[in-house]
N, C-alpha and C. Protein backbone atom coordinates (compact mmCIF):
# COMPACT_ATOMS: atom_id res chain seq x y z
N UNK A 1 -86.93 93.96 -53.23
CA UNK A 1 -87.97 93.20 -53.89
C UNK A 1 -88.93 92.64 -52.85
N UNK A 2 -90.67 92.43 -53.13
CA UNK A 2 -91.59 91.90 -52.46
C UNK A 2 -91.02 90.49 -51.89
N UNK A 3 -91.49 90.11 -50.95
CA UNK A 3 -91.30 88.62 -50.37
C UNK A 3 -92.34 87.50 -50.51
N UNK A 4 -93.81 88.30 -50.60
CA UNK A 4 -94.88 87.84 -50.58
C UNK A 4 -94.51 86.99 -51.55
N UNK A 5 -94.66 85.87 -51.90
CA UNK A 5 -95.16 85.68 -53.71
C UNK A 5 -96.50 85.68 -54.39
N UNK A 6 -97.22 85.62 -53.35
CA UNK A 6 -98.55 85.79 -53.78
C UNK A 6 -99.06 87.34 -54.95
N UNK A 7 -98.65 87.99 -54.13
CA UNK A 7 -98.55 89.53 -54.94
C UNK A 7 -97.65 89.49 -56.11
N UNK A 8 -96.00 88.68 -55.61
CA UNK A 8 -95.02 88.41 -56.98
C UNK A 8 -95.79 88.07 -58.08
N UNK A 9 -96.93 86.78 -57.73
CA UNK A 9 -97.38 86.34 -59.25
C UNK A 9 -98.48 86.75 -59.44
N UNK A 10 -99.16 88.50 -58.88
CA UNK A 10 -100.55 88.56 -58.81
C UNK A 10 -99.59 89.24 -60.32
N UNK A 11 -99.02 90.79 -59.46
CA UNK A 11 -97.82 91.60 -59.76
C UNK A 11 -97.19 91.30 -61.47
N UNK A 12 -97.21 89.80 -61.54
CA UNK A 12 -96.06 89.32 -62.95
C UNK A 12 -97.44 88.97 -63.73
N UNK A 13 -98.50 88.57 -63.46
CA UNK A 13 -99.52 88.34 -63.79
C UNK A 13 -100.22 89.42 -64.65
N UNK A 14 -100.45 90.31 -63.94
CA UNK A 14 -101.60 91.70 -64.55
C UNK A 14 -99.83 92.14 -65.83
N UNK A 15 -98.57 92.36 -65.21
CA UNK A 15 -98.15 93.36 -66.03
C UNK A 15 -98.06 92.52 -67.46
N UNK A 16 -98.01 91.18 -67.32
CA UNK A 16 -97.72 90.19 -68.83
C UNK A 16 -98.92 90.10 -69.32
N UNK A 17 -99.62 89.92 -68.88
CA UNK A 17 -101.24 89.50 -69.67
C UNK A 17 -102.14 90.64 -70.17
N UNK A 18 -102.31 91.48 -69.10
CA UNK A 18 -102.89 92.73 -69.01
C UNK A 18 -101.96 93.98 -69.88
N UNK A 19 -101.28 93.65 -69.49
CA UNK A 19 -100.46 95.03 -70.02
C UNK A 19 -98.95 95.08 -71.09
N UNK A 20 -98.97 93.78 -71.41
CA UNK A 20 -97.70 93.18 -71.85
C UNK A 20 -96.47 93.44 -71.79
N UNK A 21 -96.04 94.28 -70.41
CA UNK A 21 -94.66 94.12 -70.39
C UNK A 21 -93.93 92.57 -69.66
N UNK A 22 -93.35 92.18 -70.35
CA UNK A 22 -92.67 91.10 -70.65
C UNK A 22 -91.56 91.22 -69.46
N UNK A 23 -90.76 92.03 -69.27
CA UNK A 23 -89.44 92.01 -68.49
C UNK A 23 -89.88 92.05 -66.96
N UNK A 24 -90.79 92.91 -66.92
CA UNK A 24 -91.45 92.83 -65.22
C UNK A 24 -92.39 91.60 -65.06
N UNK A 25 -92.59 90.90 -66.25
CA UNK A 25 -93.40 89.84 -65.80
C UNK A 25 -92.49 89.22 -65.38
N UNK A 26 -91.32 88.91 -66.15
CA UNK A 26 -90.47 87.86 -65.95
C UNK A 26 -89.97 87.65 -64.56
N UNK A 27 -89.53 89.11 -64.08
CA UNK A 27 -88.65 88.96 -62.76
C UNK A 27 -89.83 88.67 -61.72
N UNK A 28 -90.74 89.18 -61.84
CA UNK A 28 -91.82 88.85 -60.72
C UNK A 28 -92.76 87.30 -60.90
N UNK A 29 -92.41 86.65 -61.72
CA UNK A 29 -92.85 85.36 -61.93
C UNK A 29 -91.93 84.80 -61.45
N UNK A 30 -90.79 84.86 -61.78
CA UNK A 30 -89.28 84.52 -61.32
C UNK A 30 -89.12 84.32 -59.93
N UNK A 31 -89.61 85.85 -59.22
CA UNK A 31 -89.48 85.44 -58.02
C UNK A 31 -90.44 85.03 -56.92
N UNK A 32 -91.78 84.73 -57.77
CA UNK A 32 -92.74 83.86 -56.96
C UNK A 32 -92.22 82.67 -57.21
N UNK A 33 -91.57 82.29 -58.46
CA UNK A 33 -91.48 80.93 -58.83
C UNK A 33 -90.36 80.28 -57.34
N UNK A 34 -89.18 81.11 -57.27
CA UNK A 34 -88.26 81.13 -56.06
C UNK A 34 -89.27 80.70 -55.05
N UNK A 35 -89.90 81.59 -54.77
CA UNK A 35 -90.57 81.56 -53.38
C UNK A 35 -91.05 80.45 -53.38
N UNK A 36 -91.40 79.48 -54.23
CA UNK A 36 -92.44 78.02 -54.29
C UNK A 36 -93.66 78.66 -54.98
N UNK A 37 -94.19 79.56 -55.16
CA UNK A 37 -95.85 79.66 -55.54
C UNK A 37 -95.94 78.19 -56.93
N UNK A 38 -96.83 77.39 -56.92
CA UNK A 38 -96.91 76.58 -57.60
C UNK A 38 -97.72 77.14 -59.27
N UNK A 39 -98.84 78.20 -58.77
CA UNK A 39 -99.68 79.00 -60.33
C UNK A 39 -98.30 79.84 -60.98
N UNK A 40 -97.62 80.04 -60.11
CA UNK A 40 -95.88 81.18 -60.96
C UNK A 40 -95.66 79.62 -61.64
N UNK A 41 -94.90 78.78 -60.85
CA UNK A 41 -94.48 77.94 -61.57
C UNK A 41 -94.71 77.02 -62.93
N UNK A 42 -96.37 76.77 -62.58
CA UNK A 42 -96.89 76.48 -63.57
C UNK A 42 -96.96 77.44 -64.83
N UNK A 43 -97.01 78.99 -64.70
CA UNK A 43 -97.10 79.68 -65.93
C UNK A 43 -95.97 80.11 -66.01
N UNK A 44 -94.69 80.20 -65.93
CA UNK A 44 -93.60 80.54 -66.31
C UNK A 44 -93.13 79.31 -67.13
N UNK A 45 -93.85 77.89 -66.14
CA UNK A 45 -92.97 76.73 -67.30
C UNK A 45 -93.51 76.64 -68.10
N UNK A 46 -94.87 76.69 -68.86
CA UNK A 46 -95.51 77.41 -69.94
C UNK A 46 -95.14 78.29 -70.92
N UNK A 47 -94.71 79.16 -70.49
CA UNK A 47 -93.78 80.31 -70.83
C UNK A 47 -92.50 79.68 -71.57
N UNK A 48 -91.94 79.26 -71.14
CA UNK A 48 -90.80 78.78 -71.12
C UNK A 48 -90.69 77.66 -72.43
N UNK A 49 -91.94 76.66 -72.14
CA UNK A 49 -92.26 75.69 -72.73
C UNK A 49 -92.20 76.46 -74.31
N UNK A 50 -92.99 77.37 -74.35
CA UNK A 50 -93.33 77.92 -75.83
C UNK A 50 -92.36 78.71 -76.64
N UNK A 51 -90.98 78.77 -76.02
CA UNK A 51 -89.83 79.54 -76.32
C UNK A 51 -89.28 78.52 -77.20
N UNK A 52 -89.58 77.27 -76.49
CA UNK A 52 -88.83 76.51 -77.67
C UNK A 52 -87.75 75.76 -76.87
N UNK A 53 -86.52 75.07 -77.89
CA UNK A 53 -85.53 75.07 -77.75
C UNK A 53 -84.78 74.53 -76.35
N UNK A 54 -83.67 75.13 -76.36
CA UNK A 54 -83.61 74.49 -74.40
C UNK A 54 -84.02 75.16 -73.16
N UNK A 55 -84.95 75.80 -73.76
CA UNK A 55 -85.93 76.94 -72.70
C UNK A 55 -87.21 76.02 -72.08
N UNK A 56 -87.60 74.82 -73.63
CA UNK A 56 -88.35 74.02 -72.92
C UNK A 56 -87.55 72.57 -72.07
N UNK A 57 -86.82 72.37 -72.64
CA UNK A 57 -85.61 71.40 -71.33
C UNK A 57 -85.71 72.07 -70.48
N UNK A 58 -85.59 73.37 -70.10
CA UNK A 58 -85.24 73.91 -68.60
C UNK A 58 -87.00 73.96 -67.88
N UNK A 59 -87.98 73.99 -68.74
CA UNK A 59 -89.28 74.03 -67.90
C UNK A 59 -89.88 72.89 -68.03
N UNK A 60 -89.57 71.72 -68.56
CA UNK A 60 -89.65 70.71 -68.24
C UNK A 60 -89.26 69.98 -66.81
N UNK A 61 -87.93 70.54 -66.71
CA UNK A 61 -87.41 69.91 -65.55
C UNK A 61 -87.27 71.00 -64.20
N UNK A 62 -88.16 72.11 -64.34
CA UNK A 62 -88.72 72.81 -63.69
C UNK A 62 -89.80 72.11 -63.13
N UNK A 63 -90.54 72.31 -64.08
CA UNK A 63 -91.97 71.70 -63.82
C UNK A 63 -92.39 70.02 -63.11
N UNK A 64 -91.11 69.76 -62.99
CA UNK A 64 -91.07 67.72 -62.81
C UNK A 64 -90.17 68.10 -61.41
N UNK A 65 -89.47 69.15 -61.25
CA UNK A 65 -88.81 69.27 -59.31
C UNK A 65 -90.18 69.62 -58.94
N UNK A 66 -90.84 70.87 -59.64
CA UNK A 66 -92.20 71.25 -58.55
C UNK A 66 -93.08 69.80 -58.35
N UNK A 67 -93.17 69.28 -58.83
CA UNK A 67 -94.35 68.08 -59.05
C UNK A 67 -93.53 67.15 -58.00
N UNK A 68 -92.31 66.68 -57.95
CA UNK A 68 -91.42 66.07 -56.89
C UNK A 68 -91.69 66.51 -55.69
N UNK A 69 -91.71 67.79 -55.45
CA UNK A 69 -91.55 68.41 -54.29
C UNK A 69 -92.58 68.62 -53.31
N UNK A 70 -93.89 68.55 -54.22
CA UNK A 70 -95.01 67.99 -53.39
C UNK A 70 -95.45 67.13 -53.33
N UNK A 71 -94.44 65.93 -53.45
CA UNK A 71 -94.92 64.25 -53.37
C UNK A 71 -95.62 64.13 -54.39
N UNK A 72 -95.90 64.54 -55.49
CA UNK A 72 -96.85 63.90 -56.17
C UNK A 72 -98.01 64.38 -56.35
N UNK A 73 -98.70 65.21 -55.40
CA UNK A 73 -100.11 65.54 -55.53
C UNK A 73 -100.16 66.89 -55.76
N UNK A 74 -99.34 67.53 -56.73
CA UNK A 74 -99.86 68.55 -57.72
C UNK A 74 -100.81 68.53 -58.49
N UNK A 75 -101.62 69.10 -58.89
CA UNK A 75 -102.48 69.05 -59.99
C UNK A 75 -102.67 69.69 -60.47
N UNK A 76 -101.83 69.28 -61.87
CA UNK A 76 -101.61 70.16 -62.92
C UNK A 76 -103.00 71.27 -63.91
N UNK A 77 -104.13 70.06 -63.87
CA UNK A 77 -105.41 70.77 -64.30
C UNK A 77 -106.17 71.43 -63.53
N UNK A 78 -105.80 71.31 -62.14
CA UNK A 78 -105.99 72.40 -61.06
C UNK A 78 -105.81 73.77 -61.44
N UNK A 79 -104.27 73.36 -61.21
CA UNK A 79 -103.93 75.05 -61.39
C UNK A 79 -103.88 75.77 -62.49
N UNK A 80 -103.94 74.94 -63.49
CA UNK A 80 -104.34 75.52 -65.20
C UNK A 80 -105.78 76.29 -64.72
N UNK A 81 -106.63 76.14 -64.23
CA UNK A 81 -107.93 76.25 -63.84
C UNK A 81 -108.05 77.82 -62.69
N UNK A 82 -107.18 77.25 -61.70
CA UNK A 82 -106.73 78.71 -61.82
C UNK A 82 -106.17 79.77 -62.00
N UNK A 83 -105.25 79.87 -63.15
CA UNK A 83 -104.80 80.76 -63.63
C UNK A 83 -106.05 81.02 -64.38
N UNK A 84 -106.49 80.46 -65.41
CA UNK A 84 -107.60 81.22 -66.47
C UNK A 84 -108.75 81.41 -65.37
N UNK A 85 -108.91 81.32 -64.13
CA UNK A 85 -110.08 82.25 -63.43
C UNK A 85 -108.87 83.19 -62.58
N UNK A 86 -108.00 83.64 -62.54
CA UNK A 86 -107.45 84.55 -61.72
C UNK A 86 -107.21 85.61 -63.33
N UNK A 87 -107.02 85.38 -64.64
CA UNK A 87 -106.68 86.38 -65.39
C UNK A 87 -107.90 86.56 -65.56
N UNK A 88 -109.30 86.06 -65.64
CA UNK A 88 -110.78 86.52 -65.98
C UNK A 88 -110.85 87.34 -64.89
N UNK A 89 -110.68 87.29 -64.01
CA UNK A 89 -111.42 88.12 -62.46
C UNK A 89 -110.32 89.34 -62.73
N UNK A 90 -109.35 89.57 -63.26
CA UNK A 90 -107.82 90.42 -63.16
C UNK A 90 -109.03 91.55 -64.29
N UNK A 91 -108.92 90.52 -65.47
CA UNK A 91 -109.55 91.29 -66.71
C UNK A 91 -111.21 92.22 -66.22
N UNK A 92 -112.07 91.81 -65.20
CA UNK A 92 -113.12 92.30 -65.09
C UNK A 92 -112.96 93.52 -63.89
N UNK A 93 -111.69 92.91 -63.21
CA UNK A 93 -111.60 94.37 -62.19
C UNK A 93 -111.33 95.83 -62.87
N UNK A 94 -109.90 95.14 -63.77
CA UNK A 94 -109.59 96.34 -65.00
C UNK A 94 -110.78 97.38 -65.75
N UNK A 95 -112.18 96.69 -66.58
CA UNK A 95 -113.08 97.05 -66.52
C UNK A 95 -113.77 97.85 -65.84
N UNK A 96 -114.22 97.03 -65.00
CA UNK A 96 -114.86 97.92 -63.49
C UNK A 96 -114.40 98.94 -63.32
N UNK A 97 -112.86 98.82 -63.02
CA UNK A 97 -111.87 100.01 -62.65
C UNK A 97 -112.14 101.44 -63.48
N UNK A 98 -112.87 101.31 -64.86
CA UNK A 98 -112.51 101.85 -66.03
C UNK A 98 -111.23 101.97 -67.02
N UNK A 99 -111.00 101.84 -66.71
CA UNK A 99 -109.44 101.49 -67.76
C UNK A 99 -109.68 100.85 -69.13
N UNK A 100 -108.71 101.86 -69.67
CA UNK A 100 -109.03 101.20 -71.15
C UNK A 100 -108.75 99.58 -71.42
N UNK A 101 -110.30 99.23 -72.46
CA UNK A 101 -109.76 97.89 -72.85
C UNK A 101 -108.96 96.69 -73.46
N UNK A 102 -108.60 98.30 -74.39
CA UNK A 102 -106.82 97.69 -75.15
C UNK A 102 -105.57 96.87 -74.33
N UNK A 103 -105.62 97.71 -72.58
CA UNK A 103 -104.47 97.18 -72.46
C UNK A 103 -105.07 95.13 -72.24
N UNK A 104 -106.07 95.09 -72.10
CA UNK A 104 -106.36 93.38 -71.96
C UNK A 104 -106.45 92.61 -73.92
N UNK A 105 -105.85 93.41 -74.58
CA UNK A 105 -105.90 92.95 -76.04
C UNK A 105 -104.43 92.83 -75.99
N UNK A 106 -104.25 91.79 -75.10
CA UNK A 106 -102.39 91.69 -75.40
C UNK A 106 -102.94 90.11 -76.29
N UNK A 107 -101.67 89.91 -77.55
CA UNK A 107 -102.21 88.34 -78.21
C UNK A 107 -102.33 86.97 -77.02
N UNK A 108 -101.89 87.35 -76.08
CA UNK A 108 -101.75 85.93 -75.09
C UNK A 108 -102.97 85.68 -74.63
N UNK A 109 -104.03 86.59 -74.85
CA UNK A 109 -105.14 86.44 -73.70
C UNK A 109 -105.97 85.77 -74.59
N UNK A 110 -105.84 85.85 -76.11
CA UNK A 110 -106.44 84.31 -76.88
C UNK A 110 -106.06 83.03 -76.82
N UNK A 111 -105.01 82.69 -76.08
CA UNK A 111 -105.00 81.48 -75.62
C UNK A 111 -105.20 81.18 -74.71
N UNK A 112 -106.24 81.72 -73.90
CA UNK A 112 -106.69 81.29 -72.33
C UNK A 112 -108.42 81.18 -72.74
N UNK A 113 -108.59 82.05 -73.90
CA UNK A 113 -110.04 81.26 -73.86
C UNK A 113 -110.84 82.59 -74.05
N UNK A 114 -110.16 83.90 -73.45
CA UNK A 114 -110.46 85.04 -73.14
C UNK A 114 -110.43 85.99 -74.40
N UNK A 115 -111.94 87.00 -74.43
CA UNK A 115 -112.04 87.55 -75.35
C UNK A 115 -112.51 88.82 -75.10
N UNK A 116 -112.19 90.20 -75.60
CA UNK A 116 -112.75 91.53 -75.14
C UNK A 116 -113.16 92.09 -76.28
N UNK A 117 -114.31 92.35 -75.78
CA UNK A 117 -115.08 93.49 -76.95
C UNK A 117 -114.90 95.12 -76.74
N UNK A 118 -115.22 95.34 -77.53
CA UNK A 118 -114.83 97.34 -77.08
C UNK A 118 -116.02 97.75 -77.83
């Protein structure tokens, strides 16, 4: 497995949003989240959060060690901020690239704000 995490959560990023496989998002969010990346952390406990149940106990208290662990000066509306400009810039390379626009019509990308026409 990559070490980078940067790539882990570029990597868990494009395949969940972009392309909706779910299981490779997971492990590669997973293991940026390991590595410390704080944007993995923040969208996996998100993730997590919306499962429900004691999936959101566990990203709650995910999300409250990361916030510990940098003293305090996380910022949470920071990095909300960049995730929805790292999946816009993800979504316009795809484009560019030519690639079809279906695979960015996964349902998650209406809750970031994000909308594709064809």
């Amino acid at each position: 497995m990559l070490n980078n995490p940067h790539i882990l959560f570029n990597d868990g990023m494009v395949k969940y949003f972009l392309l909706g496989e779910e299981i490779a998002r997971k492990q590669l969010l997973q293991g940026a989240t390991d590595k410390g990346k704080l944007d993995a952390i923040f969208v996996l406990g998100m993730m997590l959060m919306a499962e429900g149940g004691e999936r959101k106990q566990e990203a709650l208290i995910m999300l409250n060690n990361a916030y510990i662990n940098t003293r305090r000066s996380w910022n949470l509306r920071h990095t909300c901020y960049k995730v929805q400009i790292h999946l816009v810039r993800r979504l316009k390379q795809i484009q560019f690239h030519g690639l079809h626009k279906s695979c960015a019509k996964h349902p998650s990308m209406g809750s970031y704000g994000i909308t594709v026409t064809t």
